[in-house]
C-alpha atoms as a PDB file:
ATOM      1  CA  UNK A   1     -18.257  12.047   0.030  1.00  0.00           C
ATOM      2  CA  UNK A   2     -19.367  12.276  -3.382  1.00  0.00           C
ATOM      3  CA  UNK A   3     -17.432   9.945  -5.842  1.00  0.00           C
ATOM      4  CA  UNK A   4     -17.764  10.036  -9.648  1.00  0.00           C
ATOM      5  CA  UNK A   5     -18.418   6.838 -11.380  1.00  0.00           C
ATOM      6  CA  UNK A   6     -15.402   4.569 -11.926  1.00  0.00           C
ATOM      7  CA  UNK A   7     -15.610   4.352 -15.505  1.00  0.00           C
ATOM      8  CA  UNK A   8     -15.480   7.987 -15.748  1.00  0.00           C
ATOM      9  CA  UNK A   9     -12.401   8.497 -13.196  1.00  0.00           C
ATOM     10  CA  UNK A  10     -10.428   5.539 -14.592  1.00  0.00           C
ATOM     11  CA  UNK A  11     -10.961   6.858 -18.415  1.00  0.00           C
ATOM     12  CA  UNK A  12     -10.673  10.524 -17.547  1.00  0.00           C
ATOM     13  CA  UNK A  13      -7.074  10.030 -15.438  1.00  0.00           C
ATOM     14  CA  UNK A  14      -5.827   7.377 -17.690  1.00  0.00           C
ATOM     15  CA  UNK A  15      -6.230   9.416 -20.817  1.00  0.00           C
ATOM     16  CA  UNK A  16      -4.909  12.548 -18.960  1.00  0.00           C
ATOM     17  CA  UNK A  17      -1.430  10.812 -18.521  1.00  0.00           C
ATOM     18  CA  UNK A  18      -1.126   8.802 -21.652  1.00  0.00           C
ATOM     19  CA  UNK A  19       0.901  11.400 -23.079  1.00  0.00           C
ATOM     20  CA  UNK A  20       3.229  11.551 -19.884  1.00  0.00           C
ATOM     21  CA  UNK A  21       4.611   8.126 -20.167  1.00  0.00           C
ATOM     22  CA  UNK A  22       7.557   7.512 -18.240  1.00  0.00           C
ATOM     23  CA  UNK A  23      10.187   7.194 -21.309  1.00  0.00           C
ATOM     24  CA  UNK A  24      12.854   5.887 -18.690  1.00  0.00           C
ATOM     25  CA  UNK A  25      10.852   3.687 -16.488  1.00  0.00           C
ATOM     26  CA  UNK A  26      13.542   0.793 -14.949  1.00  0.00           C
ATOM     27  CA  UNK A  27      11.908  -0.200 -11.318  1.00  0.00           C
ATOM     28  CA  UNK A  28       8.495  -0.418  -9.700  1.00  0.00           C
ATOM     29  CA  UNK A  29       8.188  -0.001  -6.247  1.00  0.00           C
ATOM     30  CA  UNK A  30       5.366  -1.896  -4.767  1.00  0.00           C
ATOM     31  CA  UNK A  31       3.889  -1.333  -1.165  1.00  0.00           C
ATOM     32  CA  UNK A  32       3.164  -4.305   0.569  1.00  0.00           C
ATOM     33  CA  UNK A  33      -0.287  -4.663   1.945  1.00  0.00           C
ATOM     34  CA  UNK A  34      -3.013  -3.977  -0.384  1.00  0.00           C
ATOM     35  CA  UNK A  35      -0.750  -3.957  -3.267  1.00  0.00           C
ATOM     36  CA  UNK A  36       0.888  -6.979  -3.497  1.00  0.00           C
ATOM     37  CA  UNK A  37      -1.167  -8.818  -0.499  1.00  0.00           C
ATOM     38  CA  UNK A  38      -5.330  -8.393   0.271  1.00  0.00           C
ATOM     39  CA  UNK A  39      -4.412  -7.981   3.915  1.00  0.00           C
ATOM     40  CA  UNK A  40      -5.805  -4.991   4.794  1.00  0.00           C
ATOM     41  CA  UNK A  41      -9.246  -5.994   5.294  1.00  0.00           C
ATOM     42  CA  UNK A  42      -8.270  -8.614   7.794  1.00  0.00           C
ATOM     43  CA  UNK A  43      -5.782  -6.344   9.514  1.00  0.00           C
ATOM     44  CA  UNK A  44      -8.891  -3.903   9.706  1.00  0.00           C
ATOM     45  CA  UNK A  45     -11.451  -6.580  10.882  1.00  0.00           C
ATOM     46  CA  UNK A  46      -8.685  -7.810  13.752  1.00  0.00           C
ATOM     47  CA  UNK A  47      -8.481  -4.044  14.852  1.00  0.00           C
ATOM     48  CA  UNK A  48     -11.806  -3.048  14.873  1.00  0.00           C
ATOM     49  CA  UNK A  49     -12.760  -6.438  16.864  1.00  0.00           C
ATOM     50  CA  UNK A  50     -10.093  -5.573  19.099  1.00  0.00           C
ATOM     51  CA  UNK A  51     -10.492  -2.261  19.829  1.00  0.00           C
ATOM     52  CA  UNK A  52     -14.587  -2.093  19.882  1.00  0.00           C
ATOM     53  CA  UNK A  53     -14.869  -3.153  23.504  1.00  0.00           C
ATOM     54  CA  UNK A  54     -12.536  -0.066  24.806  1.00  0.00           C
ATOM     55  CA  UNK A  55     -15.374   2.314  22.679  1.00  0.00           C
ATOM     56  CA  UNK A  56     -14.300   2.607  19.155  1.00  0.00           C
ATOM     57  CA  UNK A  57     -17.011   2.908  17.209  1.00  0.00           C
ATOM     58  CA  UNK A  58     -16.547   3.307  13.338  1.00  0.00           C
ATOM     59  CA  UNK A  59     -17.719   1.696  10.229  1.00  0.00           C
ATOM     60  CA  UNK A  60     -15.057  -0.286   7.731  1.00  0.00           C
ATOM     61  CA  UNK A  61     -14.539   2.520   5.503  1.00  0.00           C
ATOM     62  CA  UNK A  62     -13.980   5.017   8.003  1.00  0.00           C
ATOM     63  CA  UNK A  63     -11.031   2.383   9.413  1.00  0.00           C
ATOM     64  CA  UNK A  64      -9.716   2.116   6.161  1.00  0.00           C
ATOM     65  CA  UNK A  65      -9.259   5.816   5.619  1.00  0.00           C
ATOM     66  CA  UNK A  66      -7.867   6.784   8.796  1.00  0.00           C
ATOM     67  CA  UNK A  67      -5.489   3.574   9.089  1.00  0.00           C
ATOM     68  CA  UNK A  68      -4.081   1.849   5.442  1.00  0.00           C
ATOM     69  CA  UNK A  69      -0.716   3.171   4.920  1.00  0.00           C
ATOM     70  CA  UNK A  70      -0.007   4.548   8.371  1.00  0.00           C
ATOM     71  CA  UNK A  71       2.272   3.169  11.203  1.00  0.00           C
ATOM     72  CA  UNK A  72       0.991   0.940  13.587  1.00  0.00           C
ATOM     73  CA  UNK A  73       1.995   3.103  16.448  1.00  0.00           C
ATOM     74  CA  UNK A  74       0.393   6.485  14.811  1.00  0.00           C
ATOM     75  CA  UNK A  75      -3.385   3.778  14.456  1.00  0.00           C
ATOM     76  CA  UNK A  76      -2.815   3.388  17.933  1.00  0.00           C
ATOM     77  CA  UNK A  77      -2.436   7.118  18.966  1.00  0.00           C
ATOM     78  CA  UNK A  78      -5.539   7.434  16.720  1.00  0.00           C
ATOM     79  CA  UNK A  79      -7.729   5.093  18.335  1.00  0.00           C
ATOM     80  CA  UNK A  80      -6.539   6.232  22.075  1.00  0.00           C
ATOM     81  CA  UNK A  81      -8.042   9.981  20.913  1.00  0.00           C
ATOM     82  CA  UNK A  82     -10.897   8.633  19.215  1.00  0.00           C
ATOM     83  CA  UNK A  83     -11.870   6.752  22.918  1.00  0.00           C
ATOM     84  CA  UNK A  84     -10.675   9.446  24.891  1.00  0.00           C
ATOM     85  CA  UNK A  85      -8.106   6.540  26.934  1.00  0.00           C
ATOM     86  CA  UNK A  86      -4.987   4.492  26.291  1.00  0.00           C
ATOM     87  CA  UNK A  87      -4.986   1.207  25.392  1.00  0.00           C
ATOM     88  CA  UNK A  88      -3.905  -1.517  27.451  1.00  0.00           C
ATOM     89  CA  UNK A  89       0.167  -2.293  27.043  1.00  0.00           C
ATOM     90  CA  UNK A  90      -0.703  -5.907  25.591  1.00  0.00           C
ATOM     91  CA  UNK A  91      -2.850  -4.304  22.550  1.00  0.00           C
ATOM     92  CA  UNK A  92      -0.075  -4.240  20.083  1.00  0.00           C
ATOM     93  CA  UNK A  93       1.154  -7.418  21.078  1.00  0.00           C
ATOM     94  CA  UNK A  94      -2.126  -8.738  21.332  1.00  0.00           C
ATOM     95  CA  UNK A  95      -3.164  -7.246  17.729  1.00  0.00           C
ATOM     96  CA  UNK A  96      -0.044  -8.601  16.099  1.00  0.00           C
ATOM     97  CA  UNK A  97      -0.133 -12.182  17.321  1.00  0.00           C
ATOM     98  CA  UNK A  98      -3.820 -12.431  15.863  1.00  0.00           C
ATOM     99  CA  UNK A  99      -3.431 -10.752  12.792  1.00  0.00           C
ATOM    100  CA  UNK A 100      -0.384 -12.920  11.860  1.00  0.00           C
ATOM    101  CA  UNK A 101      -2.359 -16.377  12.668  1.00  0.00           C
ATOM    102  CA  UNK A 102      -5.338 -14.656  10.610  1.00  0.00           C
ATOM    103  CA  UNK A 103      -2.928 -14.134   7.662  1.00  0.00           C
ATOM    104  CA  UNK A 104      -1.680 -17.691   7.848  1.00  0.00           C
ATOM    105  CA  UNK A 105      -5.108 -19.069   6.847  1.00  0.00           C
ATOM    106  CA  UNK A 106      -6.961 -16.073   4.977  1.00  0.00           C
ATOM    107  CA  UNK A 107      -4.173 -13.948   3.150  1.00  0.00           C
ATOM    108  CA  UNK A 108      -4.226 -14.004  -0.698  1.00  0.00           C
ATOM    109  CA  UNK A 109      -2.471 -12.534  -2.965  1.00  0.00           C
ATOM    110  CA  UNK A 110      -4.206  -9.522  -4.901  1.00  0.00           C
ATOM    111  CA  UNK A 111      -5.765 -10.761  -7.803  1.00  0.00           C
ATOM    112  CA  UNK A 112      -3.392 -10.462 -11.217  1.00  0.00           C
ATOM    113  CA  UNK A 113      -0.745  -9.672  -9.441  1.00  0.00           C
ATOM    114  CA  UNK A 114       1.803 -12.348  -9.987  1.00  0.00           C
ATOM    115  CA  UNK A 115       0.420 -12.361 -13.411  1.00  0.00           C
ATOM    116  CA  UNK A 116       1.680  -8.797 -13.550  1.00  0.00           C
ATOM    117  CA  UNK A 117       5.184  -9.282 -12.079  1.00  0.00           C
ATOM    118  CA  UNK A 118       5.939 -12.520 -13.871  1.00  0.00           C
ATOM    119  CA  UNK A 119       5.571 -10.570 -17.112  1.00  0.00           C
ATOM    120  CA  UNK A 120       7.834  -7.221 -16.432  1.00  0.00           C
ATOM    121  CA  UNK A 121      10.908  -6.685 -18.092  1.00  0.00           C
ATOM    122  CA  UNK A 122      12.187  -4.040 -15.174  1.00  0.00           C
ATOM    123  CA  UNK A 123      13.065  -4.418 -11.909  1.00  0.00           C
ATOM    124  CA  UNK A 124      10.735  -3.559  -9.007  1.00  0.00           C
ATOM    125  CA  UNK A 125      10.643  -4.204  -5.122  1.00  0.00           C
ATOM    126  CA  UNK A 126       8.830  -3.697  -2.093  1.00  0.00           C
ATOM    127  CA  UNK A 127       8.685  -1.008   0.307  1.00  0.00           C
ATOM    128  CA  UNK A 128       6.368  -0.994   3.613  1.00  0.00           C
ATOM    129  CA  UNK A 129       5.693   0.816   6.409  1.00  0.00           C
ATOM    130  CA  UNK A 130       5.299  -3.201   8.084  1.00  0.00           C
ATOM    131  CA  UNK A 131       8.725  -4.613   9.612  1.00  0.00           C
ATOM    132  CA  UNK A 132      10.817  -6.650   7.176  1.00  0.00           C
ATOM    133  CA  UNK A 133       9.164 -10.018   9.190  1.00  0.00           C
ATOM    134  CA  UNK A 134       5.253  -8.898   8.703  1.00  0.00           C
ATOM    135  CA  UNK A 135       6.671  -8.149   4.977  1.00  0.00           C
ATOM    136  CA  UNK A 136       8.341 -11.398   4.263  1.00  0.00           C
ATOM    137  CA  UNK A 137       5.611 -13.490   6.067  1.00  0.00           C
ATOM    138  CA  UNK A 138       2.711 -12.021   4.026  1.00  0.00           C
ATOM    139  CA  UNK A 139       5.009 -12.616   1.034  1.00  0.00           C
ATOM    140  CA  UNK A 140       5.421 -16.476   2.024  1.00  0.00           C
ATOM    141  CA  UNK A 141       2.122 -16.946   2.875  1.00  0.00           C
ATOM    142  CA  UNK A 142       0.849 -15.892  -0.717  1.00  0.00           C
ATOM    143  CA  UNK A 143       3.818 -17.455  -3.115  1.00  0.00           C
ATOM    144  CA  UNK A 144       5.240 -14.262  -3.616  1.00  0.00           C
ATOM    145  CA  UNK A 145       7.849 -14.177  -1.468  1.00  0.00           C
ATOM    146  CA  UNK A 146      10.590 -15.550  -4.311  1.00  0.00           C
ATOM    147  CA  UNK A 147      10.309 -12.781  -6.436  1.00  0.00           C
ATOM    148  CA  UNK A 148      11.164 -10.391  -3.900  1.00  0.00           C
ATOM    149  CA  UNK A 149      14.475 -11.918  -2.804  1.00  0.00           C
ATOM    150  CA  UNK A 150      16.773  -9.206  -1.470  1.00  0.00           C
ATOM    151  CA  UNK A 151      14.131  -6.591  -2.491  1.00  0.00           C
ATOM    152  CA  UNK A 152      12.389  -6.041   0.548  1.00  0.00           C
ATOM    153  CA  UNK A 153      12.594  -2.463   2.148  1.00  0.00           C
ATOM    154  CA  UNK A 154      11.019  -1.558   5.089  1.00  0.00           C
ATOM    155  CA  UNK A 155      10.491   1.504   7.298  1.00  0.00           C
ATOM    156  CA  UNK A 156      12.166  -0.096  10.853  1.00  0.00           C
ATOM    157  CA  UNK A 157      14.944   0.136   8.656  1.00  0.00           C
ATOM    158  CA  UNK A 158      14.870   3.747   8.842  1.00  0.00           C
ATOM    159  CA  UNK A 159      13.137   4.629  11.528  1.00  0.00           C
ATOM    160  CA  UNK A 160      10.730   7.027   9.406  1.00  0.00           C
ATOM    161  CA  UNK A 161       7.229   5.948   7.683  1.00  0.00           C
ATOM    162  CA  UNK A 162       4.618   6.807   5.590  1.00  0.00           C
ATOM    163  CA  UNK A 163       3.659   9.531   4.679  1.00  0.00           C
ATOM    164  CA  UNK A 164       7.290  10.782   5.014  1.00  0.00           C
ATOM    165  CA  UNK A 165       8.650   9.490   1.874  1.00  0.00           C
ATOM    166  CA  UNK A 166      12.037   8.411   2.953  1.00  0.00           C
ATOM    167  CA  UNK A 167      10.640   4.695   2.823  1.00  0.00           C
ATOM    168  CA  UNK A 168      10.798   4.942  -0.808  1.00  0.00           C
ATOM    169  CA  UNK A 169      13.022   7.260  -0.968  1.00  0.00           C
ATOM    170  CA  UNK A 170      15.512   4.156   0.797  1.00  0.00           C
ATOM    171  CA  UNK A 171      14.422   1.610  -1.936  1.00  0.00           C
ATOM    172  CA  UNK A 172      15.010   3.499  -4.983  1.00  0.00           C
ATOM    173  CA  UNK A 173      18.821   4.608  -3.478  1.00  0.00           C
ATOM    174  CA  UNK A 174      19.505   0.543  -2.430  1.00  0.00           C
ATOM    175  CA  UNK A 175      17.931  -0.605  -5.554  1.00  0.00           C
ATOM    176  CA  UNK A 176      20.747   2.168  -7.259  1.00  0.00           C
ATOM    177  CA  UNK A 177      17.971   4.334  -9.571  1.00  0.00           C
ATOM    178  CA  UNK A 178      16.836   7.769  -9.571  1.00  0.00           C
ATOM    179  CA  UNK A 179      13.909   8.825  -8.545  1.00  0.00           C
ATOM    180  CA  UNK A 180      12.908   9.999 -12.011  1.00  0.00           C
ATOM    181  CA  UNK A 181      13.144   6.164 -13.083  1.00  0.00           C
ATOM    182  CA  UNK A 182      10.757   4.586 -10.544  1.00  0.00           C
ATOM    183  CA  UNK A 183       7.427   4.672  -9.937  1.00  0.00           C
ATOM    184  CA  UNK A 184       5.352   3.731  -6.797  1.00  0.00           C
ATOM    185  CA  UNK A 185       2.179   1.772  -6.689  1.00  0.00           C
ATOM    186  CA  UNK A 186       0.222   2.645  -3.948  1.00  0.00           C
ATOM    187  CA  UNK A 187      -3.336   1.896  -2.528  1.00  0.00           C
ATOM    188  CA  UNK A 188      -3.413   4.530   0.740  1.00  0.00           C
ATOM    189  CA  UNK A 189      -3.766   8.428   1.117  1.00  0.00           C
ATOM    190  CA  UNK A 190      -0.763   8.164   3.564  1.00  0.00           C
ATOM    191  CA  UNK A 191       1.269   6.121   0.762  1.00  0.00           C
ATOM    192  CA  UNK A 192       0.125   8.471  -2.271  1.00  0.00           C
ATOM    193  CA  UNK A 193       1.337  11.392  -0.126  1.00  0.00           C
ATOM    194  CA  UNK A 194       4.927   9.639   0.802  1.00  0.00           C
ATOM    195  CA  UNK A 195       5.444   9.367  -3.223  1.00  0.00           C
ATOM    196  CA  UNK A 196       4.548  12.427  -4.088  1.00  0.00           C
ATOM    197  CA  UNK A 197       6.624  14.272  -1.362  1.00  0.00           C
ATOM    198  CA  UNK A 198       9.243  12.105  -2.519  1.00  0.00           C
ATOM    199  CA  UNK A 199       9.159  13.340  -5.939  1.00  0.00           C
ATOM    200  CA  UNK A 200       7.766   9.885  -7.457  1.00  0.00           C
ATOM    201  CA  UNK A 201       5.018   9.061 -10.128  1.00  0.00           C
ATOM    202  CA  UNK A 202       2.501   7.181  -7.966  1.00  0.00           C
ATOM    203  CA  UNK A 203      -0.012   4.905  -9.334  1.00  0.00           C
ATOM    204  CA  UNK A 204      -3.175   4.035  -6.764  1.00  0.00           C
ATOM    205  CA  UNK A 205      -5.093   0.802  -7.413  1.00  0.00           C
ATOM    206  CA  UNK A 206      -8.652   2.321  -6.751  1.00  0.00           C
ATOM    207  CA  UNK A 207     -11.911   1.397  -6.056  1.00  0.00           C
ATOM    208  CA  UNK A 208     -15.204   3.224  -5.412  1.00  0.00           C
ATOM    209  CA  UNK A 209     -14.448   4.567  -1.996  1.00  0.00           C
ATOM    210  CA  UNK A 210     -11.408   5.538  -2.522  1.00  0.00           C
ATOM    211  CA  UNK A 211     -10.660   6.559  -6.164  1.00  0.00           C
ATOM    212  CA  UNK A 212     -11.063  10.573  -5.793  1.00  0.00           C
ATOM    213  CA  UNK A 213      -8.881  10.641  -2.421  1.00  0.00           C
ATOM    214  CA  UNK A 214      -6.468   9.452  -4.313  1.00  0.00           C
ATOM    215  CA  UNK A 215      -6.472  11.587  -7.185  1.00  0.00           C
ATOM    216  CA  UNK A 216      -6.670  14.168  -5.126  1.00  0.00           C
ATOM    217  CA  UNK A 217      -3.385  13.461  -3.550  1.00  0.00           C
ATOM    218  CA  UNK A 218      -1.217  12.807  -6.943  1.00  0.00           C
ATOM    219  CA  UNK A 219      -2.094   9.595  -7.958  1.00  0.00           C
ATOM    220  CA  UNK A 220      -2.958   8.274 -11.525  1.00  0.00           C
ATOM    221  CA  UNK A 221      -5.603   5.395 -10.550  1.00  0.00           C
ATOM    222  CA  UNK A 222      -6.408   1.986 -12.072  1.00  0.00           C
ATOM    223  CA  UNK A 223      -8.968  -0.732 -11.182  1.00  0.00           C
ATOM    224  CA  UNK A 224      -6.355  -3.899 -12.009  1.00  0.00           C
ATOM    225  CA  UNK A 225      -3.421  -5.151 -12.714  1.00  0.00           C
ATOM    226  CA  UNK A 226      -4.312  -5.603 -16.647  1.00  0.00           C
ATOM    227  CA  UNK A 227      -5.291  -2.003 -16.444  1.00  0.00           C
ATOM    228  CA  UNK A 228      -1.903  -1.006 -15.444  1.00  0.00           C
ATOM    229  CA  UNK A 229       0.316  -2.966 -17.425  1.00  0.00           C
ATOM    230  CA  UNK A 230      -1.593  -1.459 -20.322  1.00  0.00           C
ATOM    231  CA  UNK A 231      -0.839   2.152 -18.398  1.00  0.00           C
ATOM    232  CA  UNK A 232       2.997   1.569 -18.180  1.00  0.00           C
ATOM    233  CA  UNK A 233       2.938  -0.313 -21.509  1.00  0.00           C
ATOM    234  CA  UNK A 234       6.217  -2.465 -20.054  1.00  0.00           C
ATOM    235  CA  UNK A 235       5.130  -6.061 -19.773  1.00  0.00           C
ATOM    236  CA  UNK A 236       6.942  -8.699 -21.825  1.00  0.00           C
END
């Protein structure tokens, strides 16, 4: 996949919706891993590890693109076609026990992020496709999990994930805005799509590999958190 230079795709997109600033803006809605927490890449490395002695063979990236944002159950069903086999019946188990004690010790929070919250004069939240537990331990783990005090949304709640968009669609009705007054910051294809479908402004923190996927899907991107607050223009 060809990829045009971040400086040109961050300038290009930001510049592009400048002039649609969201007038109304009152609540961000943050997904969890990725977003708020750098969890992915251990999730990924667990998985990978895991799943490499049944026959999965595929590179970091390629793991990245087919898995961040989806539900754990849908990786699974992935990763039994991919082999041509199930997995055994302890796998999720298995995979969630060693994640967890991995995020214990290695989890971090993404970097400006609780610069970013700190300084927002609207409300935001969190939606995931993780259960409310995964959320809220992730969210201990890296100091956050204070500032999201009864603003945790999850899709067990619902029974429908990502890239359905009722996940979002849940926290913006409990959080009591319209749609038109949130927007969605995202870091997956799967999550992008979920906005969109939803009828949100999505925002997808970017990097080289997966900048133009997400563009391509609706999203405005940006590099960092000081890039964005100077996007929504609504930090203190």
């Amino acid at each position: 996949m060809s990829v045009t230079p971040k400086n040109e795709l961050s300038s290009t997109k930001i510049f592009e919706n400048k002039t649609t600033k969201i007038n109304n803006l009152k609540c961000i809605i943050f997904d969890c891993d990725g977003i708020l927490v750098d969890s992915e890449s251990i999730a990924n490395q667990v998985l990978l590890s895991m799943a490499e002695p049944f026959g999965l063979k595929i590179s970091m990236e390629e793991a990245v693109k087919k898995f961040n944002g989806r539900r754990l159950n849908s990786i699974f069903e992935q990763i039994e076609i991919l082999i041509n086999k199930k997995l055994p019946e302890s796998f999720e188990t298995e995979f969630r026990k060693r994640t967890f004690e991995a995020f214990k010790t290695d989890l971090k929070p993404i970097k400006g992020v609780k610069e970013f919250i700190d300084s927002l004069n609207i409300n935001f939240c969190v939606a995931s496709s993780g259960p409310v537990e995964k959320i809220t331990l992730n969210l201990t783990t890296t100091g956050l999990i204070e500032k999201f005090e009864n603003k945790i949304f999850s899709s067990y709640q619902i029974n429908s994930w990502k890239p359905e968009p009722e996940t979002f669609l849940h926290a913006c009705k409990q959080r009591g805005f319209e749609i038109e007054e949130c927007v969605v910051i995202e870091d997956s294809v799967a999550g992008v799509i979920a906005a969109v479908k939803g009828g949100f402004k999505v925002y997808g923190l970017a990097n080289e590999n997966n900048a133009q996927d997400l563009i391509n899907e609706g999203a405005t991107v940006f590099y960092s958190y000081e890039e964005l607050a100077q996007i929504l223009n609504i930090v203190n």
